[in-house]
Structures are given as C-alpha cells and as structure tokens.
N, C-alpha and C. Protein backbone atom coordinates (compact mmCIF):
# COMPACT_ATOMS: atom_id res chain seq x y z
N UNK A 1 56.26 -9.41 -20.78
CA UNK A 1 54.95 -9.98 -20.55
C UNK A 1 54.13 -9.14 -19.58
N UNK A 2 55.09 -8.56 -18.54
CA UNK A 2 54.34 -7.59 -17.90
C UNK A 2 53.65 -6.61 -18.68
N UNK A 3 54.00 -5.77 -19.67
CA UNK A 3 53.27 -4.90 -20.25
C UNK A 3 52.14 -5.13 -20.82
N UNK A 4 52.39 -6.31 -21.29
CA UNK A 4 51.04 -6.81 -22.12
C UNK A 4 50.04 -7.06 -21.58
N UNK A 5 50.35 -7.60 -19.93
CA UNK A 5 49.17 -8.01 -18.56
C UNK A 5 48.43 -7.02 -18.80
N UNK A 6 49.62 -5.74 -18.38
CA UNK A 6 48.51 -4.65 -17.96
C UNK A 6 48.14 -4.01 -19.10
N UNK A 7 48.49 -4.25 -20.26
CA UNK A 7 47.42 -3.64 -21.64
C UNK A 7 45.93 -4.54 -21.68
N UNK A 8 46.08 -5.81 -21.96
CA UNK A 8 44.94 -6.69 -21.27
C UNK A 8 44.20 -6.10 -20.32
N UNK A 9 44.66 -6.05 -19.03
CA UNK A 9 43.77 -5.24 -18.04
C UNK A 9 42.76 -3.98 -18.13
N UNK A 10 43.83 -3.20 -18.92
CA UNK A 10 43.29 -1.89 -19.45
C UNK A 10 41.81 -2.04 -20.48
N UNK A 11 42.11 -3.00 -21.47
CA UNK A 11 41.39 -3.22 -22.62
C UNK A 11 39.95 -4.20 -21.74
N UNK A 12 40.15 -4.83 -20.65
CA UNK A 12 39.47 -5.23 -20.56
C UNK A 12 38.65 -4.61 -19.25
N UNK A 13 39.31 -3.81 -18.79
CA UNK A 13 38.62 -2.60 -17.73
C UNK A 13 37.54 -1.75 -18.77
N UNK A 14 38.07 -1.27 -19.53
CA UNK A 14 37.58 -0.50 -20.44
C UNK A 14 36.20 -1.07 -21.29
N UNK A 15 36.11 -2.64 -21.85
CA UNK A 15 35.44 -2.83 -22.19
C UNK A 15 34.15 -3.29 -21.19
N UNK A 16 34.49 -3.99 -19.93
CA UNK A 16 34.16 -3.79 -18.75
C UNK A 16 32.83 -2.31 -18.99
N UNK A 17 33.12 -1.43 -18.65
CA UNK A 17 32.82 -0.45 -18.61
C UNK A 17 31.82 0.40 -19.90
N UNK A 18 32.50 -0.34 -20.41
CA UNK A 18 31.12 0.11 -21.76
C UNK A 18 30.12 -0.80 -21.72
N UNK A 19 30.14 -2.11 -21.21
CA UNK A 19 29.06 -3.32 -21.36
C UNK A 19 28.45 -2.58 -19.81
N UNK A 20 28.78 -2.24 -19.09
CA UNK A 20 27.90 -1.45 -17.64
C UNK A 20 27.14 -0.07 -17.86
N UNK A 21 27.61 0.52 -19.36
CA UNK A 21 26.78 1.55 -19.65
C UNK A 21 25.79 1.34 -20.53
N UNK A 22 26.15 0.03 -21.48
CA UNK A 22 24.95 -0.10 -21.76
C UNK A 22 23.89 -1.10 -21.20
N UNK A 23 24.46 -1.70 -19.86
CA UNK A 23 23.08 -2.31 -19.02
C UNK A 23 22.29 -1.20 -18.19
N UNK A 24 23.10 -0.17 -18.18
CA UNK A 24 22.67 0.66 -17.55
C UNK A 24 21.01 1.81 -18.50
N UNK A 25 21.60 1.39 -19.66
CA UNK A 25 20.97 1.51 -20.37
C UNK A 25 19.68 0.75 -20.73
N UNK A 26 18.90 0.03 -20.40
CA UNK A 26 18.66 -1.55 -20.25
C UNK A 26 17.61 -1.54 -19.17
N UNK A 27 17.95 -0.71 -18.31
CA UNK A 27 17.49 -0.81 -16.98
C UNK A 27 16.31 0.10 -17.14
N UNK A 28 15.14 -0.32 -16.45
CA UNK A 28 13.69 0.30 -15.95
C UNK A 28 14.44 1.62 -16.04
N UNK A 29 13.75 2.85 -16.20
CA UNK A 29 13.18 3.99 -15.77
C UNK A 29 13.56 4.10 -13.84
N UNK A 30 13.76 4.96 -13.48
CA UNK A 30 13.25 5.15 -12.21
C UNK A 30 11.75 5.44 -11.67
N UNK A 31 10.96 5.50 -13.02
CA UNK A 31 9.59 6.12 -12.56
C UNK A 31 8.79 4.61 -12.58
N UNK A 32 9.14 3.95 -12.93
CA UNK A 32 8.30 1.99 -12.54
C UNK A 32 8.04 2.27 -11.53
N UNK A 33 6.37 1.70 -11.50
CA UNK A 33 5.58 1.80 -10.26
C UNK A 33 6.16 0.45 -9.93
N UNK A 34 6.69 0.09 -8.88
CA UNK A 34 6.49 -1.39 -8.24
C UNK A 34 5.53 -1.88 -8.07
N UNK A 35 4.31 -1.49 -7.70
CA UNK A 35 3.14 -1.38 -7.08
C UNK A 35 2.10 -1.57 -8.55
N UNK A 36 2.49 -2.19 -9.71
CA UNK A 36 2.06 -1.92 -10.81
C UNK A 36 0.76 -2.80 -10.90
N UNK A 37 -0.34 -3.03 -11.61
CA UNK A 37 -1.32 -3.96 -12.22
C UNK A 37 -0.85 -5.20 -12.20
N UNK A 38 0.28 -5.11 -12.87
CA UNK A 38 1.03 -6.75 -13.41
C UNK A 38 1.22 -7.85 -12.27
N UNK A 39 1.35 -7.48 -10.88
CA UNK A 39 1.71 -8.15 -9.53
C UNK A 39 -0.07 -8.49 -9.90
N UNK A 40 -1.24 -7.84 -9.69
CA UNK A 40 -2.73 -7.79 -9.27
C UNK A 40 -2.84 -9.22 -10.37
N UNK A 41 -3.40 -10.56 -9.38
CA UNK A 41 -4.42 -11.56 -9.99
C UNK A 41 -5.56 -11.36 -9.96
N UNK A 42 -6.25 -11.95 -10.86
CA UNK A 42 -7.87 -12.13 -10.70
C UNK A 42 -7.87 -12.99 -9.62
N UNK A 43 -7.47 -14.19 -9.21
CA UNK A 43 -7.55 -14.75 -7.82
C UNK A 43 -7.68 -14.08 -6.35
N UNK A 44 -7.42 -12.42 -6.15
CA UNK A 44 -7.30 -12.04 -5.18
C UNK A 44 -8.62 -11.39 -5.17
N UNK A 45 -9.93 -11.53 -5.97
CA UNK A 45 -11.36 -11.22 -6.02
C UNK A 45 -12.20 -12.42 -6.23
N UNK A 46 -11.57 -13.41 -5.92
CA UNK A 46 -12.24 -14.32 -6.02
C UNK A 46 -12.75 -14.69 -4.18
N UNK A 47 -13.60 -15.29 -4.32
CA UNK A 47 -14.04 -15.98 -2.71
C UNK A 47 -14.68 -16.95 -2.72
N UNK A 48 -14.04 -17.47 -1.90
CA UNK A 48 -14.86 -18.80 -1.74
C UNK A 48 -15.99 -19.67 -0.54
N UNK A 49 -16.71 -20.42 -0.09
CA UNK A 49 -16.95 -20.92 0.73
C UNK A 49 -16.56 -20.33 2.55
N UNK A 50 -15.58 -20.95 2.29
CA UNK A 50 -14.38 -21.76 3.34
C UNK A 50 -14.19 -19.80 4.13
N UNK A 51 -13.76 -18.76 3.12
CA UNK A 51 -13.66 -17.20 3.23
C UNK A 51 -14.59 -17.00 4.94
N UNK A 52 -15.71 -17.39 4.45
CA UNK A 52 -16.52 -17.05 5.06
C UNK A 52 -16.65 -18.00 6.87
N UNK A 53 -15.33 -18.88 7.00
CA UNK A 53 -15.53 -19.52 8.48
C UNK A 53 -14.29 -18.97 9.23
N UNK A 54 -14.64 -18.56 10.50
CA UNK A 54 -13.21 -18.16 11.31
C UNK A 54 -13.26 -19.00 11.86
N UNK A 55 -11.80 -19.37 11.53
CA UNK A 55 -10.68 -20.84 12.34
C UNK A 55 -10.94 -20.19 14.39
N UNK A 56 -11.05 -19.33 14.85
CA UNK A 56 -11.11 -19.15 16.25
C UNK A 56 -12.83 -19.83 16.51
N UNK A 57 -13.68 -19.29 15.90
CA UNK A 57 -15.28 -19.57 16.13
C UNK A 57 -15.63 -21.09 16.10
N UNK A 58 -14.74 -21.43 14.58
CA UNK A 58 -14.77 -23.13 14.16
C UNK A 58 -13.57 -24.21 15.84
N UNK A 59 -12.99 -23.57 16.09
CA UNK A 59 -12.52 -24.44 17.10
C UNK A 59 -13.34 -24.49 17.94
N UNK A 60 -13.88 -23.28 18.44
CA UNK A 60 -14.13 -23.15 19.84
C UNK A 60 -15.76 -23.90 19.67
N UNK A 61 -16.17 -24.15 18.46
CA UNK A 61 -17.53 -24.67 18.68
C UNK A 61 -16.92 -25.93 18.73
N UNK A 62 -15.95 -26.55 18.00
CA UNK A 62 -15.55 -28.41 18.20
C UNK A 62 -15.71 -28.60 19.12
N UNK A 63 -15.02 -27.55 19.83
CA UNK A 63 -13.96 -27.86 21.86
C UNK A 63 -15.72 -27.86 22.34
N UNK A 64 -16.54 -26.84 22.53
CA UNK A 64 -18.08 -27.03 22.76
C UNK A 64 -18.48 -28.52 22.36
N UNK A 65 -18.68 -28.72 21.31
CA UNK A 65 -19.22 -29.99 20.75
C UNK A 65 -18.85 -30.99 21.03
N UNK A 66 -17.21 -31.24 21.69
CA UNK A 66 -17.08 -32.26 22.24
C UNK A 66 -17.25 -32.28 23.54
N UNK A 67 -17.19 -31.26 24.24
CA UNK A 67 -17.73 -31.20 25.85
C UNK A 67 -18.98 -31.42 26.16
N UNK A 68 -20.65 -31.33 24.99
CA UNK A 68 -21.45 -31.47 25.10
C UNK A 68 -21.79 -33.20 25.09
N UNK A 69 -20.64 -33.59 23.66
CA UNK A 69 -21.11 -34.92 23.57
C UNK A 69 -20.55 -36.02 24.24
N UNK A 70 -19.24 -35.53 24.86
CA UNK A 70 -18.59 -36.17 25.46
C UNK A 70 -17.39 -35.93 26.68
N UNK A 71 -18.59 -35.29 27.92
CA UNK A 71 -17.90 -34.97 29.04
C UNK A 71 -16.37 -35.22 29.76
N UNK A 72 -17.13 -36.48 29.82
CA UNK A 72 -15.71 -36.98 30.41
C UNK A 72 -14.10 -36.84 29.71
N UNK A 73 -14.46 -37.33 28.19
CA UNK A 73 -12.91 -37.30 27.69
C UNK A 73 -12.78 -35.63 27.77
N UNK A 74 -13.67 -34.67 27.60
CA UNK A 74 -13.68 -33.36 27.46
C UNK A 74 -12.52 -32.86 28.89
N UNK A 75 -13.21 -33.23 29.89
CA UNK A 75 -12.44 -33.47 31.26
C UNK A 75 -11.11 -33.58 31.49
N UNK A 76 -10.96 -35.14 31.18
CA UNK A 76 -9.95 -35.58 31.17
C UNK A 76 -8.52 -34.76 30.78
N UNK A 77 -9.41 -34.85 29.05
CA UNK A 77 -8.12 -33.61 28.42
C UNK A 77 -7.67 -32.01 28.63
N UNK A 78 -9.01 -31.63 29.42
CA UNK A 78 -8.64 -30.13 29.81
C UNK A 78 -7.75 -30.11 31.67
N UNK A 79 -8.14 -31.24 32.04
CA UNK A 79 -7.53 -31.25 33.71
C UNK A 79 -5.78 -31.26 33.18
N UNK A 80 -5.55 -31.75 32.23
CA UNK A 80 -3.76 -32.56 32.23
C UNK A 80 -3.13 -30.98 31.66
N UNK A 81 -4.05 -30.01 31.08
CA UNK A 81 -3.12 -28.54 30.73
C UNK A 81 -2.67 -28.20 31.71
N UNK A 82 -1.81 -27.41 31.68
CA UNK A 82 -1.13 -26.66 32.61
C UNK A 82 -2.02 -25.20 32.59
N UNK A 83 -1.32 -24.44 33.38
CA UNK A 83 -2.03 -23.37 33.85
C UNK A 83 -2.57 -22.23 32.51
N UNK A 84 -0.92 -22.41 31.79
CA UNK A 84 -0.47 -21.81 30.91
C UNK A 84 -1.64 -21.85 29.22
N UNK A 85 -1.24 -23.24 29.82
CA UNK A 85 -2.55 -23.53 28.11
C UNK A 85 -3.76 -23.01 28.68
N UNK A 86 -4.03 -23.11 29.94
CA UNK A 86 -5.62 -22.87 30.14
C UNK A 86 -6.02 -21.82 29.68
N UNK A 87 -5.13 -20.55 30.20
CA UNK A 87 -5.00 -19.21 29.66
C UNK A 87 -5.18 -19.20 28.82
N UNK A 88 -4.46 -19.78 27.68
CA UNK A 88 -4.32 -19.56 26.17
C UNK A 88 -6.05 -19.91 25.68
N UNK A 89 -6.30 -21.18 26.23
CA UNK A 89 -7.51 -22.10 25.54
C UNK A 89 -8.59 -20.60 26.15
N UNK A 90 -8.58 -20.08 27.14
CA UNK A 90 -9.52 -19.00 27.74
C UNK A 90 -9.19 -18.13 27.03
N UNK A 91 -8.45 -17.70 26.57
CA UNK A 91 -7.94 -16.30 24.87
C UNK A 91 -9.04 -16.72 24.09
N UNK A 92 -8.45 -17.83 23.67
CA UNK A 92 -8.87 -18.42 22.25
C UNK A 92 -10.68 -17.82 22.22
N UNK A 93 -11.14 -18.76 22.78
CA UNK A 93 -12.54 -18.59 23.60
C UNK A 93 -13.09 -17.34 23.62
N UNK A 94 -12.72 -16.70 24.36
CA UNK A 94 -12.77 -15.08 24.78
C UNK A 94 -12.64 -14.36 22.89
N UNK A 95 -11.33 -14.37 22.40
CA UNK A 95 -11.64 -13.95 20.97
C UNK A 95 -12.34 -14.37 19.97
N UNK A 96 -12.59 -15.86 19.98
CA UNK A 96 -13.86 -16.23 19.17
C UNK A 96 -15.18 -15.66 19.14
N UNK A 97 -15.42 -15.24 20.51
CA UNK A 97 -16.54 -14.95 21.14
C UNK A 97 -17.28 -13.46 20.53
N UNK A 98 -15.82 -12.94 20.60
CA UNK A 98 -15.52 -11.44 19.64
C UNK A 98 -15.87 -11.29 18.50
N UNK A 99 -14.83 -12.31 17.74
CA UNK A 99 -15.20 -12.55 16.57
C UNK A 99 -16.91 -12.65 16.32
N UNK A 100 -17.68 -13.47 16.49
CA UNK A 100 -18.86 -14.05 16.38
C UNK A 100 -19.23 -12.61 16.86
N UNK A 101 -19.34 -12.04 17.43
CA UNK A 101 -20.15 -10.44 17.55
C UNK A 101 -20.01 -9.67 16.81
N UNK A 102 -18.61 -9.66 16.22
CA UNK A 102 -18.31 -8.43 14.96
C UNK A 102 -18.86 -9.11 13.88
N UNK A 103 -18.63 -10.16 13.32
CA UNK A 103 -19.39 -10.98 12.01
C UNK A 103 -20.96 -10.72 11.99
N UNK A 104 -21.23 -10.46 13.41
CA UNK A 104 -22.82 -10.35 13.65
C UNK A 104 -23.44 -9.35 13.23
N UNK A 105 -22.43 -7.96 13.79
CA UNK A 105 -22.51 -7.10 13.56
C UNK A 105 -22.75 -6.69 11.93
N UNK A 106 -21.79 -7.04 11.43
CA UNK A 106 -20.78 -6.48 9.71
C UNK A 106 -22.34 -7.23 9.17
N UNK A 107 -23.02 -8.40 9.54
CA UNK A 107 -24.02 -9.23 8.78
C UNK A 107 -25.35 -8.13 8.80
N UNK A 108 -25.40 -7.55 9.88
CA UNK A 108 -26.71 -6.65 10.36
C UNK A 108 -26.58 -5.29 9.44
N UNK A 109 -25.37 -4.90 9.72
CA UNK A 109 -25.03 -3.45 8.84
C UNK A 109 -25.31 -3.60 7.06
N UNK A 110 -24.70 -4.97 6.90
CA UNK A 110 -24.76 -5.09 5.33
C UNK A 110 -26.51 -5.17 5.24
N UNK A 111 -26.88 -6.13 5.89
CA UNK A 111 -28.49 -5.96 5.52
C UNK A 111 -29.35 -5.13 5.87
N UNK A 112 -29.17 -3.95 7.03
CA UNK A 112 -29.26 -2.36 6.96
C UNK A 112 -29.16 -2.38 5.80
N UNK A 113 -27.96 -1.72 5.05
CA UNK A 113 -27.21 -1.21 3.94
C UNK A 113 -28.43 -1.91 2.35
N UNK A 114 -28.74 -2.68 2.83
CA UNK A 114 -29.08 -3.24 0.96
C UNK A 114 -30.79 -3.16 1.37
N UNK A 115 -30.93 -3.01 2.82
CA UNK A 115 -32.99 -3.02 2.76
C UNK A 115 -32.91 -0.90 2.42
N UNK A 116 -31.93 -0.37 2.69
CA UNK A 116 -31.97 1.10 2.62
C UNK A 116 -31.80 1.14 1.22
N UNK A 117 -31.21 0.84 0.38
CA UNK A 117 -31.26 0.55 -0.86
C UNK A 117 -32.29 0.93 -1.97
C-alpha cells in the first residue's frame, strides 16, 4: 500500500503542476496598467452643491453665530474646555480663517481668468 501512496502522490504532484501552468497561463500580462480607465467613474466629475462648503469655515461661522445670538450659553460652554481644547478650538479658527482667504483668492483668479478671456 505504501507504493501505491506514493504513486498517488506522484500522479497527483504532477497533475498539481500542470493545472499551475495553465493558471499561469490565465493570468494578466505583466504589462496591465493597474492604473487603467476601468477603476475611472463618471461620479468622480461630477460636483455638487455641498463641494463647494468647507466643514472648518461652516463651523467656525455656527461657533460665531451662536456667540452673537447667544452669549451667555456661548460662555458657559467655552469657560468648562480645558486649556487643551482651547488651543485646538483657536487652530480650528485660525485655519478656517485661511481657508476663507485662499477660496477668496482661487474666486478672484478664476474671474481674472474668464474677464481675460
């Protein structure tokens, strides 16, 4: 019975081995772009609305809007941060601020760009 194991083995090493040459066969090219058309949606030229608001500008006018309309709770909730958030909430702020200048900017250049036109 031993012999026969390893004739089995053999026969099935062997066939093994021909079913791996022909997946090998099977297989892409090495020259496939990964990077091909087929990944590209029409969804990634699409835009919408919403494209056009930065989440830093849109907070920092709420956090404004509620300090204008409503001091006190405005107060309240900024005294109980720690040092740490304050910092952060003063980032936030500080890069919105940025933001809203470069958007200003990119808005002025494009309408340069299309009155040169």
């Amino acid at each position: 019975m031993g012999v026969d194991a390893e004739d089995g083995d053999e026969a099935d090493s062997m066939k093994l081995q021909k079913l791996a040459a022909q997946a090998k066969s099977f297989r892409p090219s090495d020259e496939f772009d990964e990077d091909s058309d087929d990944d590209f949606s029409d969804d990634e030229e699409l835009q919408s609305p919403i494209d056009e608001v930065d989440p830093f500008i849109l907070f920092v006018d709420a956090v404004k809007g509620m300090q204008a309309s409503d001091p006190l709770r405005f107060q309240s909730l900024t005294q109980t941060l720690d040092f740490h958030y304050q910092a952060l909430a003063n980032g936030v702020a500080q890069h919105a601020e940025q933001r809203r200048a470069e958007i200003e900017k990119e808005k002025m250049e494009k309408a340069s760009a299309a009155t040169a036109s």
